[in-house]
N, C-alpha and C. Protein backbone atom coordinates (compact mmCIF):
# COMPACT_ATOMS: atom_id res chain seq x y z
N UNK A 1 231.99 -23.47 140.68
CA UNK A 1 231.45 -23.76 139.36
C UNK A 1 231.98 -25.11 138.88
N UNK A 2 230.88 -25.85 138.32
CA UNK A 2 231.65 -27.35 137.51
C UNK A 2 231.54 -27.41 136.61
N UNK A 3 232.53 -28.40 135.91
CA UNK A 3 232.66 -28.44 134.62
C UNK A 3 232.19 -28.35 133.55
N UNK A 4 231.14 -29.02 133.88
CA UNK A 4 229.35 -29.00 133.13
C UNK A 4 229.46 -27.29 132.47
N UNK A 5 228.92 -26.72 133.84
CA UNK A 5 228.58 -25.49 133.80
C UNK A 5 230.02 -24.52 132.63
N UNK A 6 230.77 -24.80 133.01
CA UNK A 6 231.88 -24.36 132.25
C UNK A 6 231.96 -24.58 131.07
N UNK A 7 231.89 -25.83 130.57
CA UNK A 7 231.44 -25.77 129.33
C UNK A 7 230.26 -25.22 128.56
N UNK A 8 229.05 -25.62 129.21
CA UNK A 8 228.14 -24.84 129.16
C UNK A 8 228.18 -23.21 128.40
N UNK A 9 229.35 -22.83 129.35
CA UNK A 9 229.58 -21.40 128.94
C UNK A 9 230.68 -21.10 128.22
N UNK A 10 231.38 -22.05 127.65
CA UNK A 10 232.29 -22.03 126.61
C UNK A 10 231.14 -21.96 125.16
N UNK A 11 230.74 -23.46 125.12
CA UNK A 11 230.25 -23.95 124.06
C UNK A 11 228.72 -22.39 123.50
N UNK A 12 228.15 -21.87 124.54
CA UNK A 12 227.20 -20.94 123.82
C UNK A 12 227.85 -19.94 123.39
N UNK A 13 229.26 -19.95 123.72
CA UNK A 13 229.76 -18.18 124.06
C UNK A 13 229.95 -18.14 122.20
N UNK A 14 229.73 -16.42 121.49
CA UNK A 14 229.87 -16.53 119.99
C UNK A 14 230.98 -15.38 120.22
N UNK A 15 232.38 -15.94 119.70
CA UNK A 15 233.42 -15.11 119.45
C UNK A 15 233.44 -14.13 118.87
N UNK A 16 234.16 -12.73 119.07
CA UNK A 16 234.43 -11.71 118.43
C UNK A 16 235.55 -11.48 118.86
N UNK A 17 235.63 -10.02 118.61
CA UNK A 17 237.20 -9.27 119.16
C UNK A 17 237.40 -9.32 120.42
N UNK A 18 238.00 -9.70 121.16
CA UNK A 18 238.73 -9.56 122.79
C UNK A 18 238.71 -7.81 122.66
N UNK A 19 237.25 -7.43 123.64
CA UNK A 19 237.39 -5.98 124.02
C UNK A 19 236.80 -4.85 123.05
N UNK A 20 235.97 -5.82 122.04
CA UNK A 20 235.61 -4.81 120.89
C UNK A 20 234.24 -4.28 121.36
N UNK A 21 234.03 -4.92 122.87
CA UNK A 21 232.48 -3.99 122.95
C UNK A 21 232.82 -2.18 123.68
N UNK A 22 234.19 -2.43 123.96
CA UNK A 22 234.38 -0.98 124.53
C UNK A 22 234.91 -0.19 123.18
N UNK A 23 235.08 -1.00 121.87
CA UNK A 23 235.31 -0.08 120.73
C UNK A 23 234.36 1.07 120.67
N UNK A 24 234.45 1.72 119.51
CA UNK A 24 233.34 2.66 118.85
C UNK A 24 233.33 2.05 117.52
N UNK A 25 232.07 1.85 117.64
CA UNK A 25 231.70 1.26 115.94
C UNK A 25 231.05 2.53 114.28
N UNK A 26 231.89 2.40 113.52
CA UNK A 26 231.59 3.00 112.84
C UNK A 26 231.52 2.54 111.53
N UNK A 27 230.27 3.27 109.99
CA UNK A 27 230.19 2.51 109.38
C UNK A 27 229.91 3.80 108.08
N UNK A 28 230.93 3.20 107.08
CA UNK A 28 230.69 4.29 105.60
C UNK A 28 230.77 3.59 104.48
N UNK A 29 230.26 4.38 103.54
CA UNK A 29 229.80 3.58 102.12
C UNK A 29 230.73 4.16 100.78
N UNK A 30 231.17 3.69 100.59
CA UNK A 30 231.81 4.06 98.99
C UNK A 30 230.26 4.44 98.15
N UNK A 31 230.34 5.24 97.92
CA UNK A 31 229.51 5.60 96.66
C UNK A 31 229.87 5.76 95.38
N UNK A 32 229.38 5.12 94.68
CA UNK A 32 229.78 4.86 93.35
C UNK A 32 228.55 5.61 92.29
N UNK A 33 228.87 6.38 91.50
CA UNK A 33 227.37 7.15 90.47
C UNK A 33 228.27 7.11 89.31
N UNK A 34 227.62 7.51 88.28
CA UNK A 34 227.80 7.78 86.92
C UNK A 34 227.86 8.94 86.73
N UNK A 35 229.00 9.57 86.16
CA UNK A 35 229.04 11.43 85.77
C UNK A 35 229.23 11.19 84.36
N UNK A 36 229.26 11.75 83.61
CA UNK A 36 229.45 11.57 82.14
C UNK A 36 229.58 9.99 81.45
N UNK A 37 228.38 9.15 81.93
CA UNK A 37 228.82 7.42 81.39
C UNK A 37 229.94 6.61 82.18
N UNK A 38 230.38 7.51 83.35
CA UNK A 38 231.91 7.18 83.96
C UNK A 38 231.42 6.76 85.30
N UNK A 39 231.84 5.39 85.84
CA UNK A 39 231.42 5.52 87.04
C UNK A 39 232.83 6.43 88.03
N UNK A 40 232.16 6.60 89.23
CA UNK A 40 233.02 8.04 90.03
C UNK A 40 232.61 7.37 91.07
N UNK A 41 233.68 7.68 92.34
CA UNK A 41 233.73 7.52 93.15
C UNK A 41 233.57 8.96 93.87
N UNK A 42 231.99 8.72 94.84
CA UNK A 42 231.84 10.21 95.21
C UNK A 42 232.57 10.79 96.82
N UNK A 43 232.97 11.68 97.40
CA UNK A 43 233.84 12.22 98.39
C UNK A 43 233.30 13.30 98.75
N UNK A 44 233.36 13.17 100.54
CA UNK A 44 232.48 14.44 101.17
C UNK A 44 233.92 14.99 101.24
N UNK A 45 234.13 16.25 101.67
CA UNK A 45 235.08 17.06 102.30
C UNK A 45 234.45 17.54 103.68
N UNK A 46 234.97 17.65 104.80
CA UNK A 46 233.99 17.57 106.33
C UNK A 46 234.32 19.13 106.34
N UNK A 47 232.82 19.41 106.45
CA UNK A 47 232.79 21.10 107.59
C UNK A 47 233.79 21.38 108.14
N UNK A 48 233.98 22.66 108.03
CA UNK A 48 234.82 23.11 109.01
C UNK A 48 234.78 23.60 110.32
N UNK A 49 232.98 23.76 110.40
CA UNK A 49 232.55 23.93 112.00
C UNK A 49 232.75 22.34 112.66
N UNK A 50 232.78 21.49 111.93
CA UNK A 50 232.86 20.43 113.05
C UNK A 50 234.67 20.54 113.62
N UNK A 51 234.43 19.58 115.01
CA UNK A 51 235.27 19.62 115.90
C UNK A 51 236.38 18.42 115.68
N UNK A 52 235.45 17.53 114.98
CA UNK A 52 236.74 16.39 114.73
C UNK A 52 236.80 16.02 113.55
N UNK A 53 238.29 16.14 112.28
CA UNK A 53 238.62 16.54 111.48
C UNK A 53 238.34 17.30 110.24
N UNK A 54 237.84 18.79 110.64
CA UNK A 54 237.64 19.72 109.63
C UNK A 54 238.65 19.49 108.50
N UNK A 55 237.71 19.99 107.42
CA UNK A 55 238.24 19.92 106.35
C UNK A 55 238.96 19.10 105.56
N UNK A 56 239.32 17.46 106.14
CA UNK A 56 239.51 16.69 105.80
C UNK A 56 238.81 15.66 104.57
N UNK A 57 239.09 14.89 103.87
CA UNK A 57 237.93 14.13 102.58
C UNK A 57 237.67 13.20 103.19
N UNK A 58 236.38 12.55 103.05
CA UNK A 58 235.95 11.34 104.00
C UNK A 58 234.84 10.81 102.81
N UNK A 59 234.03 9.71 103.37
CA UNK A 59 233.18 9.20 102.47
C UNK A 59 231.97 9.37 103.90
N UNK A 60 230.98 9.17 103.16
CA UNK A 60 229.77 9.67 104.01
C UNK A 60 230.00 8.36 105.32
N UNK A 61 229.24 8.69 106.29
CA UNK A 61 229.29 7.62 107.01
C UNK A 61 229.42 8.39 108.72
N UNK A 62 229.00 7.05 109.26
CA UNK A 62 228.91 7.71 110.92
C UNK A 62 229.24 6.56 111.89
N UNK A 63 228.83 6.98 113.01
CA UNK A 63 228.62 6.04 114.08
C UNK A 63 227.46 5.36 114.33
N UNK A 64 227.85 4.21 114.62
CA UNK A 64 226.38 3.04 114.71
C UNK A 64 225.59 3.11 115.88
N UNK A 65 224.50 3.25 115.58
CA UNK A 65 223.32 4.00 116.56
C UNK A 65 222.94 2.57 116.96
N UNK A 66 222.14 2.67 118.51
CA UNK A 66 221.70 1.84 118.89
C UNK A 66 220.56 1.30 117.67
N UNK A 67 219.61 2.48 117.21
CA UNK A 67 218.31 1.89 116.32
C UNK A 67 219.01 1.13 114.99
N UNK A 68 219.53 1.47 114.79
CA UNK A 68 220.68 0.59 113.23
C UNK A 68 220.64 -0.94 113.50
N UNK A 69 219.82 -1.11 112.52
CA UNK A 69 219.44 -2.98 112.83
C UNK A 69 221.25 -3.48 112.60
N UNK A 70 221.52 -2.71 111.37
CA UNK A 70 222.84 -3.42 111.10
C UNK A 70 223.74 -2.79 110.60
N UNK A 71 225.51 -3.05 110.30
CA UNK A 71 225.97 -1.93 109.80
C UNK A 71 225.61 -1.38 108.70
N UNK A 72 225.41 -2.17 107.54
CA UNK A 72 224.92 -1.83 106.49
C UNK A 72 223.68 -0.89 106.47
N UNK A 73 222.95 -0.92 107.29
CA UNK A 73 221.45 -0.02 107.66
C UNK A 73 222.47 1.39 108.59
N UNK A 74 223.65 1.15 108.85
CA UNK A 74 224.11 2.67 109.27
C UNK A 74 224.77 3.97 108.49
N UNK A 75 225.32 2.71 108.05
CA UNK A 75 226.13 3.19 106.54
C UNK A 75 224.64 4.15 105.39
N UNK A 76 223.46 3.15 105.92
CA UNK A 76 222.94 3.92 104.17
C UNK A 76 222.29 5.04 104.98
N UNK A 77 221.81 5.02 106.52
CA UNK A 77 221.45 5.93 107.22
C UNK A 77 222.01 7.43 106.94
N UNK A 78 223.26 7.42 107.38
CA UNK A 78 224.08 7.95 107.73
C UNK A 78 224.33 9.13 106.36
N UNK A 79 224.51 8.34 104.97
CA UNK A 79 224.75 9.02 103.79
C UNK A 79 223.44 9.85 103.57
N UNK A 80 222.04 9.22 103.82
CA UNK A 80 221.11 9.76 103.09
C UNK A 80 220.80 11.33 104.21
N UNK A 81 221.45 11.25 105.82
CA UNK A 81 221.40 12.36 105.99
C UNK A 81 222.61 13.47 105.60
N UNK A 82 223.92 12.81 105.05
CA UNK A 82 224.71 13.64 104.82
C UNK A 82 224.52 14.24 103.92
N UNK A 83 224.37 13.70 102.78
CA UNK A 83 223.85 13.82 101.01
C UNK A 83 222.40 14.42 100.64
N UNK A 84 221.50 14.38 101.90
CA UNK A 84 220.41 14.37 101.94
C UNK A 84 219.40 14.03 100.53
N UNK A 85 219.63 13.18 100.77
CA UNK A 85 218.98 11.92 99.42
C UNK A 85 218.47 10.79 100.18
N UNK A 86 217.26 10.09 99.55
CA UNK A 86 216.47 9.30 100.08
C UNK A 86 217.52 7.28 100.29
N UNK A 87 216.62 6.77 100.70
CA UNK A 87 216.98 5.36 100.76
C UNK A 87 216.82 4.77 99.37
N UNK A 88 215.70 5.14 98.68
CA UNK A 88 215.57 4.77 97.44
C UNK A 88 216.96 5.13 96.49
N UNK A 89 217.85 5.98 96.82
CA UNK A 89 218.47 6.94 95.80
C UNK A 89 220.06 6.16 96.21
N UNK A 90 220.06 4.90 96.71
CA UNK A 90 221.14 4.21 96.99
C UNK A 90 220.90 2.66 96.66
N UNK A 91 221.80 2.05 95.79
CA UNK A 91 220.94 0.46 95.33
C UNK A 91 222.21 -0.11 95.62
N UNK A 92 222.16 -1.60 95.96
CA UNK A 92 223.38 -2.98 96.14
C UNK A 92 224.85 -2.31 96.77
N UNK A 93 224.32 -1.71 97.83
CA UNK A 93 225.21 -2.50 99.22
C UNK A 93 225.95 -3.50 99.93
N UNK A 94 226.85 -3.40 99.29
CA UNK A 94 227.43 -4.35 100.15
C UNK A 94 228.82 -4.30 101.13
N UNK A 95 228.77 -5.36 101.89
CA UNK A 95 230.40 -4.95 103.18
C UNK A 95 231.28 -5.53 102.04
N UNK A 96 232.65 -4.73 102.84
CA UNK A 96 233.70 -5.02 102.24
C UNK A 96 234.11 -5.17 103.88
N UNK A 97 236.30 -5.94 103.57
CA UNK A 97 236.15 -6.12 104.91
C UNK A 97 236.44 -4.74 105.98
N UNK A 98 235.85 -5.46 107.38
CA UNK A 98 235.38 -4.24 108.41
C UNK A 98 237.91 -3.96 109.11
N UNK A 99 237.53 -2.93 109.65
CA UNK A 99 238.86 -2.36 109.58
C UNK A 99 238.91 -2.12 111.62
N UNK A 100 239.56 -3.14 111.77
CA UNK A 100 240.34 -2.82 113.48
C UNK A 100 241.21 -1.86 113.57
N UNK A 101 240.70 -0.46 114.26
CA UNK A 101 241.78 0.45 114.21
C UNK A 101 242.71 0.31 115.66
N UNK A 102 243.84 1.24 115.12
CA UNK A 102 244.62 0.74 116.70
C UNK A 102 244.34 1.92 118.06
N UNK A 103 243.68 2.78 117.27
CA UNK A 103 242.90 4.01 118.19
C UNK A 103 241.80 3.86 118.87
N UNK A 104 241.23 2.00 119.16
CA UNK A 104 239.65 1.88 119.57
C UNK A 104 239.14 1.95 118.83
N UNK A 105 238.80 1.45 117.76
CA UNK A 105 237.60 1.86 116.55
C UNK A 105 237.40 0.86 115.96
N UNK A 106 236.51 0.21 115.03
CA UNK A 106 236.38 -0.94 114.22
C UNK A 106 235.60 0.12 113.35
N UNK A 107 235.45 0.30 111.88
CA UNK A 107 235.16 0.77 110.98
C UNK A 107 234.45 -0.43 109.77
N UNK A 108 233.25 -0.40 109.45
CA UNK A 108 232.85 -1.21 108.72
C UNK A 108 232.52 -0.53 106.66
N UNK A 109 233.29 -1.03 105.96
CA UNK A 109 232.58 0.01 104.90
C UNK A 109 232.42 -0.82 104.04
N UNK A 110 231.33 -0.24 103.26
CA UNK A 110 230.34 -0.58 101.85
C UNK A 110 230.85 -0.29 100.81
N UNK A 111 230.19 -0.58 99.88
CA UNK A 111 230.29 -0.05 98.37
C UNK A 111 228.62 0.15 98.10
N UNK A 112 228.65 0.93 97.42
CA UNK A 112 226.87 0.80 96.79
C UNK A 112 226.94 2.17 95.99
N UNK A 113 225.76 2.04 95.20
CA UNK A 113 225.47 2.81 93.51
C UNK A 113 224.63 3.86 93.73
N UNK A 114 224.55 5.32 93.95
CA UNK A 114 223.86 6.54 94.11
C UNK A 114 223.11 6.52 92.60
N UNK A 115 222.13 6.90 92.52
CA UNK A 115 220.92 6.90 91.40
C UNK A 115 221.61 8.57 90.71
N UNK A 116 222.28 8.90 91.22
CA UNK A 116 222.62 10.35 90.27
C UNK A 116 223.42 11.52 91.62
N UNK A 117 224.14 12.38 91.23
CA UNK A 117 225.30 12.85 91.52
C UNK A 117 224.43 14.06 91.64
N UNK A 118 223.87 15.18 90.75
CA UNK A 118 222.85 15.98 90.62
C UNK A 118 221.96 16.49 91.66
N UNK A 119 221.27 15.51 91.93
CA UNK A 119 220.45 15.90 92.77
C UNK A 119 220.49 15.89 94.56
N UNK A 120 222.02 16.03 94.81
CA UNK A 120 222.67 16.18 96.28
C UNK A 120 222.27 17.42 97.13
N UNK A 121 221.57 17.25 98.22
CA UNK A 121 221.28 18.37 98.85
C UNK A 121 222.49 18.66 99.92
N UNK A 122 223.26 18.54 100.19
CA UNK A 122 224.52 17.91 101.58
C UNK A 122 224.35 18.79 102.61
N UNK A 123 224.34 18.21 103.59
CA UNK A 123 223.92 18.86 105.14
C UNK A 123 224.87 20.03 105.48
N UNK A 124 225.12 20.79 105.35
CA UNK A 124 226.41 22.26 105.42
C UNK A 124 226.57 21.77 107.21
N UNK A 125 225.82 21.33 107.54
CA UNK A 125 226.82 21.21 108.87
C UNK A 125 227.67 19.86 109.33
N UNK A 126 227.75 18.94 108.58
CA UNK A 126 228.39 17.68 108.38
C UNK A 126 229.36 18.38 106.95
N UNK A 127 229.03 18.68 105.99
CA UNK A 127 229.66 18.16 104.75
C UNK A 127 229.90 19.83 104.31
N UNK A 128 231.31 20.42 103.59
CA UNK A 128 231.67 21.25 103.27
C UNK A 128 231.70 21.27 101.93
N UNK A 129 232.02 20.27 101.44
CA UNK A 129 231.45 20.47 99.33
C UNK A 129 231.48 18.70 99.30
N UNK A 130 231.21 18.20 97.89
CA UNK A 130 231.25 17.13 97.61
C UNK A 130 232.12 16.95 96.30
N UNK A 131 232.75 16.11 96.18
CA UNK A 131 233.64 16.06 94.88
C UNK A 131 233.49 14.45 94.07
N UNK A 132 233.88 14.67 93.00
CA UNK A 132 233.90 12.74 92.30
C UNK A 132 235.00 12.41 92.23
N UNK A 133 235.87 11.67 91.62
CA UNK A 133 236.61 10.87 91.29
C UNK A 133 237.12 9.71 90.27
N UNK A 134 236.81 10.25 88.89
CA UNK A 134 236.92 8.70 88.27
C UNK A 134 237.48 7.61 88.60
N UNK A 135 236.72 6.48 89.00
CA UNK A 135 237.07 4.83 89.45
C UNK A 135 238.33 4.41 88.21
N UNK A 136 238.67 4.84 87.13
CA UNK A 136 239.56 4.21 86.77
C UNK A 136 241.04 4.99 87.05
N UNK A 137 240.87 6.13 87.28
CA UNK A 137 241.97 6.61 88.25
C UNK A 137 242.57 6.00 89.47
N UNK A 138 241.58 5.38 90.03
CA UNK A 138 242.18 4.66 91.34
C UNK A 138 242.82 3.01 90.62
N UNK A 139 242.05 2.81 89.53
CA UNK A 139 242.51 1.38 89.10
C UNK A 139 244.01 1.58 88.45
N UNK A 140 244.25 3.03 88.00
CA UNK A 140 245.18 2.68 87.30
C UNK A 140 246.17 3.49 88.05
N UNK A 141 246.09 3.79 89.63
CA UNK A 141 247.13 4.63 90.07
C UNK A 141 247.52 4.18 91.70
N UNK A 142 248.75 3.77 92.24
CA UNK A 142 248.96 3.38 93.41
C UNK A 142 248.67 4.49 94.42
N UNK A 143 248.49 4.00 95.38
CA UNK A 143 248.66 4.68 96.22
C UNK A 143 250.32 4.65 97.09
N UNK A 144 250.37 6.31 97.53
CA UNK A 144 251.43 6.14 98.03
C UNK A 144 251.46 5.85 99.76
N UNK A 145 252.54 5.18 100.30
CA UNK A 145 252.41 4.92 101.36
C UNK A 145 253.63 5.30 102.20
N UNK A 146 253.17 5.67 103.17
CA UNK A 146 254.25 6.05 104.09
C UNK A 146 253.65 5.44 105.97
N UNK A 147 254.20 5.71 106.38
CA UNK A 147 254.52 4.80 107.97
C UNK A 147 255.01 6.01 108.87
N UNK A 148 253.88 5.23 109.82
CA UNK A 148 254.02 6.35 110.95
C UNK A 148 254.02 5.25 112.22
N UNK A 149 255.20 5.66 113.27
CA UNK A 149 255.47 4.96 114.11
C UNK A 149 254.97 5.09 115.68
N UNK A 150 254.05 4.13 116.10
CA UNK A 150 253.14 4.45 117.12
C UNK A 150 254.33 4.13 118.17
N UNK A 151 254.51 5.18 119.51
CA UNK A 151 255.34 4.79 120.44
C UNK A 151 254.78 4.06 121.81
N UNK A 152 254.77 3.38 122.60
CA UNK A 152 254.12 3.15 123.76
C UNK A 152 254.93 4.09 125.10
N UNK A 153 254.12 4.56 125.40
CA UNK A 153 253.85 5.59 126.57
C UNK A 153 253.18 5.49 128.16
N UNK A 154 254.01 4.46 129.16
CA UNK A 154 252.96 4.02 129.98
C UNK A 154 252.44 5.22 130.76
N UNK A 155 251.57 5.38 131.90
CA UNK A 155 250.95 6.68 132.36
C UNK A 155 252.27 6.22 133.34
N UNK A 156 251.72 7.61 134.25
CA UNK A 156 252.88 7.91 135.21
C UNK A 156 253.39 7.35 136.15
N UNK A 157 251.74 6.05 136.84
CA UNK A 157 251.81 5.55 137.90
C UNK A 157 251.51 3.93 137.65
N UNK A 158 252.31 3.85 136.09
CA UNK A 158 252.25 2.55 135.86
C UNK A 158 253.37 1.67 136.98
N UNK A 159 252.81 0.25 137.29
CA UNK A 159 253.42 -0.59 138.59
C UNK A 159 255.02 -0.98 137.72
N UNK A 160 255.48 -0.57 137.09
CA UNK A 160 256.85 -0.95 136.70
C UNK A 160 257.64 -1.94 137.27
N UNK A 161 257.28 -1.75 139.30
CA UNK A 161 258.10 -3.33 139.87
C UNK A 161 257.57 -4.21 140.00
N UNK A 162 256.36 -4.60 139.17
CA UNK A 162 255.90 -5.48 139.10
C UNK A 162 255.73 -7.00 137.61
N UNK A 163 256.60 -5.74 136.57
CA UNK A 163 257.00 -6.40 135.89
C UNK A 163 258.30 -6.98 135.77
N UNK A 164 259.00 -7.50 134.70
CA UNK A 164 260.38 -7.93 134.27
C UNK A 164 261.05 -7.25 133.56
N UNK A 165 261.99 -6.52 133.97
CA UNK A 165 262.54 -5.61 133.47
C UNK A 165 262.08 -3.94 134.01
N UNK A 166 261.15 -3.93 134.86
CA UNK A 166 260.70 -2.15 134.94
C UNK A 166 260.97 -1.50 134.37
N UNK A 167 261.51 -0.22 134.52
CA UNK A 167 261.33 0.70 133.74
C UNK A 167 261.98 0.57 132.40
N UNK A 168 263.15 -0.24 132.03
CA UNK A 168 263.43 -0.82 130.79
C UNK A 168 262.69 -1.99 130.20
N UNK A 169 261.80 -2.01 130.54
CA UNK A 169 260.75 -3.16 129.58
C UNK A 169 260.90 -3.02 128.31
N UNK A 170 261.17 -3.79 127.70
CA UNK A 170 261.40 -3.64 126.06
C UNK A 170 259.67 -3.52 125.21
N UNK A 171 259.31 -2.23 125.50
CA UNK A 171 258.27 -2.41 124.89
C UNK A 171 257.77 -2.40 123.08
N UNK A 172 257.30 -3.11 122.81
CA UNK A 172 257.27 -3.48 120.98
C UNK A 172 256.33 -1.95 120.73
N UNK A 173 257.15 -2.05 119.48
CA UNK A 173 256.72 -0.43 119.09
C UNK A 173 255.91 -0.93 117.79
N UNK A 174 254.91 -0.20 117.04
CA UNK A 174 254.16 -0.44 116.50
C UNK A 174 254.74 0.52 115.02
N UNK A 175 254.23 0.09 113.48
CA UNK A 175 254.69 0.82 112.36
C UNK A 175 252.95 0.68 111.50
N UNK A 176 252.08 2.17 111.50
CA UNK A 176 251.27 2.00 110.80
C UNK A 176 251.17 2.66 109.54
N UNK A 177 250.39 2.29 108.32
CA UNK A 177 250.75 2.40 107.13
C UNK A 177 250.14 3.54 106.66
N UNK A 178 250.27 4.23 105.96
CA UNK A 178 249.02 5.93 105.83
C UNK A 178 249.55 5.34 104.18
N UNK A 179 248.17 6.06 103.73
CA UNK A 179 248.22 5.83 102.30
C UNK A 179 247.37 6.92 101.81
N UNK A 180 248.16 7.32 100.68
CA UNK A 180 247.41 8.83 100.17
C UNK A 180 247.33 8.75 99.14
N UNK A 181 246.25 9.25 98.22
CA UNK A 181 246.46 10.11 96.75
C UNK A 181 245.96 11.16 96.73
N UNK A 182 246.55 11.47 95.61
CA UNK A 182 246.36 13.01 95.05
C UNK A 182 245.28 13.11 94.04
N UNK A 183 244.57 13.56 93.43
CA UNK A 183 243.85 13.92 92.66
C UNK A 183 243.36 15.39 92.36
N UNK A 184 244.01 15.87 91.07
CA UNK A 184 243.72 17.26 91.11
C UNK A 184 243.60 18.53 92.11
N UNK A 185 244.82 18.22 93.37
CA UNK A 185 245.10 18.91 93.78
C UNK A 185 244.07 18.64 95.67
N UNK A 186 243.31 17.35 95.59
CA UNK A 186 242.59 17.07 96.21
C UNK A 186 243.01 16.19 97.01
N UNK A 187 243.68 16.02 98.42
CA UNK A 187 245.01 15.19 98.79
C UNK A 187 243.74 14.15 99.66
N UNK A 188 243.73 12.72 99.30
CA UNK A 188 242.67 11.51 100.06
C UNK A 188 243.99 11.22 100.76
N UNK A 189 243.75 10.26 102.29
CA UNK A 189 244.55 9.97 102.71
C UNK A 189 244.09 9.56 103.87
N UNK A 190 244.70 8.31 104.76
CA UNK A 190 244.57 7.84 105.63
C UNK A 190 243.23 6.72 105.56
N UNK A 191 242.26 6.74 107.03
CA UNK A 191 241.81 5.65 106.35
C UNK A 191 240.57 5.22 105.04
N UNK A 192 240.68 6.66 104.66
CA UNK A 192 239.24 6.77 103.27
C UNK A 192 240.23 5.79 102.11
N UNK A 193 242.00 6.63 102.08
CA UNK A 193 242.44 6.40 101.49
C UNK A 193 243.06 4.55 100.87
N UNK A 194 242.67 4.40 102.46
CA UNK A 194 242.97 2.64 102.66
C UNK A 194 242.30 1.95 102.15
N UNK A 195 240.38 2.45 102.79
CA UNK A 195 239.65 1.34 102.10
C UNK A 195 239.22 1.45 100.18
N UNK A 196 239.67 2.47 100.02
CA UNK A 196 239.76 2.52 98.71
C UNK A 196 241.01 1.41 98.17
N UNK A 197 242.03 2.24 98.55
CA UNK A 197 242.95 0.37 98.05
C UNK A 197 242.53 -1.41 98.15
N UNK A 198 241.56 -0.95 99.60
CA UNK A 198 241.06 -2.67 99.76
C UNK A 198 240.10 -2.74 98.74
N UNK A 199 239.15 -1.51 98.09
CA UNK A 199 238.09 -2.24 97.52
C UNK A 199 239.05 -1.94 95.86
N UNK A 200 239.77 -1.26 95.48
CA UNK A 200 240.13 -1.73 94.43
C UNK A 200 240.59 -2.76 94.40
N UNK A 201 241.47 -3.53 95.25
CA UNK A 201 242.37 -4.74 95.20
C UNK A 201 240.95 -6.13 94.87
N UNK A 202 239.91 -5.44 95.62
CA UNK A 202 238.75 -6.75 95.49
C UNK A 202 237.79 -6.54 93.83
N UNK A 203 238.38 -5.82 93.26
CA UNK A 203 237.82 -5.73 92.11
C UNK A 203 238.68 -5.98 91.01
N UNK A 204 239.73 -5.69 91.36
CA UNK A 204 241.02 -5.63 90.35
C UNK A 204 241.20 -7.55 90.08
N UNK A 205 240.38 -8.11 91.20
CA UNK A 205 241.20 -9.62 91.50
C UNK A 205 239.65 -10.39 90.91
């Protein structure tokens, strides 16, 4: 190959994440409605027939389908089958920033305005109840944070003499941040709980 050509394939190439096409892409929306004149921040609680995290609080949202022109088109997908409410019944969408998890995942989430709280049909096999939240609760309350320490674990038949140091390799250990609130007995936490801090911090500023 010559140089030409090499550049060639520098100069078209359009950067992203090193390795983010073997991620899983996923994409959820803050919903924001009006309950009593108040805007609320609305919250699924997940089935308990599903297999990966029952009963946990989440915000609507899924995995990005091949047909999903874009994340934002997965995100509103995704709610109107959870919520079972139309496309019309969701207005001004927009990204906030998208979230590199350290589990393989990139997570993209929204904010956008539900036309009414009322008229929610929610899929009983995705969604176990739905709850609100007054938005000035989150403005006027931290979240708490605590740290959980990821260990590195090589497999069994990692080449150890092939590095410096083998089996004592000083490997860097990782510290990730969990952030929770409480609300009436309703414990948010982890990463619903995060991007709620990012999108208050982008409103608060």
């Amino acid at each position: 190959m010559d140089s030409k050509s090499i550049l060639n394939k520098v100069k078209s190439h359009i950067p992203t994440i090193l390795g983010s096409e073997s991620f899983s892409k996923f994409s959820v929306l803050i919903p924001l409605v009006k309950v009593d004149n108040e805007i609320t921040i609305l919250f699924e609680v997940r089935s308990q027939s599903l297999r990966r995290q029952p009963g946990e609080i989440c915000f609507p949202g899924g995995k990005i389908d091949k047909q999903d022109e874009t994340e934002k088109a997965a995100a509103i997908r995704e709610t109107t089958e959870e919520l079972g409410i139309k496309n019309d019944d969701i207005s001004d969408v927009h990204p906030l920033d998208y979230m590199v998890s350290p589990f393989g995942m990139i997570v993209y989430p929204h904010v956008g305005f539900l036309s009414s709280a009322e008229e929610l049909t929610p899929n009983p096999a995705e969604v176990g109840e739905v709850f609100t939240v007054p938005l000035s609760y989150f403005l006027e309350t931290k979240p708490q944070i605590y740290q959980v320490n990821l260990d590195v674990q090589p497999e069994d038949n990692f080449p150890f003499d092939q590095i410096v140091g083998g089996e004592n390799y000083n490997w860097r250990t990782f510290k990730m941040d969990e952030y929770f609130y409480t609300y009436n007995n309703k414990v948010i936490w982890g990463l619903t709980a995060r991007i709620i801090s990012h999108f208050v911090e982008i409103i608060k500023n």
